[in-house]
C-alpha atoms as a PDB file:
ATOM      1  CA  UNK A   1     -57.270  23.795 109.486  1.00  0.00           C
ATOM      2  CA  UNK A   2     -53.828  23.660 108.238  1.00  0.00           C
ATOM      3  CA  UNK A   3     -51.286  21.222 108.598  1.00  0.00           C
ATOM      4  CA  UNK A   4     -47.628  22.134 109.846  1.00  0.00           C
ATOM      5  CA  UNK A   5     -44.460  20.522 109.192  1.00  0.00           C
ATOM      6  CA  UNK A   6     -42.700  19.354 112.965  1.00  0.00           C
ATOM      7  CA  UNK A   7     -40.354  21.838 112.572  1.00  0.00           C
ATOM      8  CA  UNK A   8     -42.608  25.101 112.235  1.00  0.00           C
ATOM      9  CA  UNK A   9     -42.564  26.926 115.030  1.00  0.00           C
ATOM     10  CA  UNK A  10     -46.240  28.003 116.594  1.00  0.00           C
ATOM     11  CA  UNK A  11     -46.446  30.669 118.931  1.00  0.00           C
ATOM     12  CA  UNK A  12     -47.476  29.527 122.431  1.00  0.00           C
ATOM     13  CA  UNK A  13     -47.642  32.206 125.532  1.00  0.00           C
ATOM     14  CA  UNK A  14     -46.869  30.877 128.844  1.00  0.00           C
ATOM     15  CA  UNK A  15     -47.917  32.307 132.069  1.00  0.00           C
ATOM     16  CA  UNK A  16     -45.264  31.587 134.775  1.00  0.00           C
ATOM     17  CA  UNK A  17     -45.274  32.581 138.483  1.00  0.00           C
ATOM     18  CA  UNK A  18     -42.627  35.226 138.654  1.00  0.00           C
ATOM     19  CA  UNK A  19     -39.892  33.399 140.504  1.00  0.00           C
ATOM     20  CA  UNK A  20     -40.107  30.230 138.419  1.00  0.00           C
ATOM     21  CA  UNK A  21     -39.883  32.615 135.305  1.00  0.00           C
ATOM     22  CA  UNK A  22     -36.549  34.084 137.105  1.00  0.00           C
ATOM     23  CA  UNK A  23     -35.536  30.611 137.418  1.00  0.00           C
ATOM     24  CA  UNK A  24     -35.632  29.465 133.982  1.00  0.00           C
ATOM     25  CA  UNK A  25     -34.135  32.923 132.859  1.00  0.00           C
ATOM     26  CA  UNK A  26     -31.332  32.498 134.846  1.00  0.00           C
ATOM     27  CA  UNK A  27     -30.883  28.896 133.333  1.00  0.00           C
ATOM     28  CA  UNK A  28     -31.090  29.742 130.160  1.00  0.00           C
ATOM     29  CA  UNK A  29     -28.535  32.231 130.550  1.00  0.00           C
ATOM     30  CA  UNK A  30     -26.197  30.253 131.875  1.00  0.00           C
ATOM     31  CA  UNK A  31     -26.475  27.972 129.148  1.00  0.00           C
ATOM     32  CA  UNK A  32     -25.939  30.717 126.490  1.00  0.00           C
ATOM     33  CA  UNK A  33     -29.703  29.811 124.926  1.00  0.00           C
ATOM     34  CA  UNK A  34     -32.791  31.306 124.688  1.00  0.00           C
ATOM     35  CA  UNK A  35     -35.515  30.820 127.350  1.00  0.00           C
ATOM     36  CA  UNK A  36     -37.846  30.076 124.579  1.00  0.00           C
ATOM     37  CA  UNK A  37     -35.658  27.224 123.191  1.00  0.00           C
ATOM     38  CA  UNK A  38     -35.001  25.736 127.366  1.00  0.00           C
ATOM     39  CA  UNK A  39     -38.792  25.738 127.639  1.00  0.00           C
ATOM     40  CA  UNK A  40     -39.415  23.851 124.177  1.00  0.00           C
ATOM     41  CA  UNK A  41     -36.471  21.389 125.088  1.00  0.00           C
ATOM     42  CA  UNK A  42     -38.495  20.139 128.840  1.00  0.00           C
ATOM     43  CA  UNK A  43     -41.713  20.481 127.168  1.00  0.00           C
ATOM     44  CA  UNK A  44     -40.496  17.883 124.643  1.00  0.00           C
ATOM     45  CA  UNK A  45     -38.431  15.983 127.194  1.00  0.00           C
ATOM     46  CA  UNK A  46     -41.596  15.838 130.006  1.00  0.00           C
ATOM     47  CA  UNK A  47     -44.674  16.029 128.125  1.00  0.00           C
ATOM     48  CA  UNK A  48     -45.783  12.609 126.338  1.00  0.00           C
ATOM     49  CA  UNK A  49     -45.462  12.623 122.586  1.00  0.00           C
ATOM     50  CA  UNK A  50     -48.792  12.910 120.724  1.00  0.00           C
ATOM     51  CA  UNK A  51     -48.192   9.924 118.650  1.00  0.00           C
ATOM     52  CA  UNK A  52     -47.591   7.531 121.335  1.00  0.00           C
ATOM     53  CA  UNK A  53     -51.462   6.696 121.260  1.00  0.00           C
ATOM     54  CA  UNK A  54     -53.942   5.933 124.198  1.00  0.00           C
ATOM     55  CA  UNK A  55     -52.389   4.336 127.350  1.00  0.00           C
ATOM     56  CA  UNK A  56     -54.252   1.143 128.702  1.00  0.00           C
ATOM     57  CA  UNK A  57     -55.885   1.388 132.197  1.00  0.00           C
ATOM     58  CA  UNK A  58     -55.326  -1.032 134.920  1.00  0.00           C
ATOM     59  CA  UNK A  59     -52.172  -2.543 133.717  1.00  0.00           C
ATOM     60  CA  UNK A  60     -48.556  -1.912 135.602  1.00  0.00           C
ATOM     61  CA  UNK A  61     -45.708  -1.954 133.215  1.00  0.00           C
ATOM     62  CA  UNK A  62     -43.029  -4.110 134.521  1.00  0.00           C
ATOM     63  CA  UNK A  63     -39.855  -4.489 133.478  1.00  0.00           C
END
């Protein structure tokens, strides 16, 4: 297996119901970007990072 460097790209196909796909079209558009690079930006914004390590059970964070 090879290693990449964070900022090489890997292509990644995405199966999206048709009006959410209109949705994020539209979006993009209106932002003058690419869908491709409004999809990358919430998938890094939403998903958890890999390197944040395993989450404990059973314990609320409170701050």
């Amino acid at each position: 297996m090879t290693e990449t460097a964070p900022s090489d790209k890997i292509p990644l196909t995405v199966h999206l119901p048709a009006e959410l796909a209109v949705r994020l079209k539209k979006a993009a558009e209106s932002r003058n970007r690419a869908p491709a690079d409004l999809v990358a930006e919430l998938l890094d914004k939403y998903l958890p990072s890999a390197a944040s390590g395993p989450q404990q059970k059973g314990r609320i964070p409170y701050t």
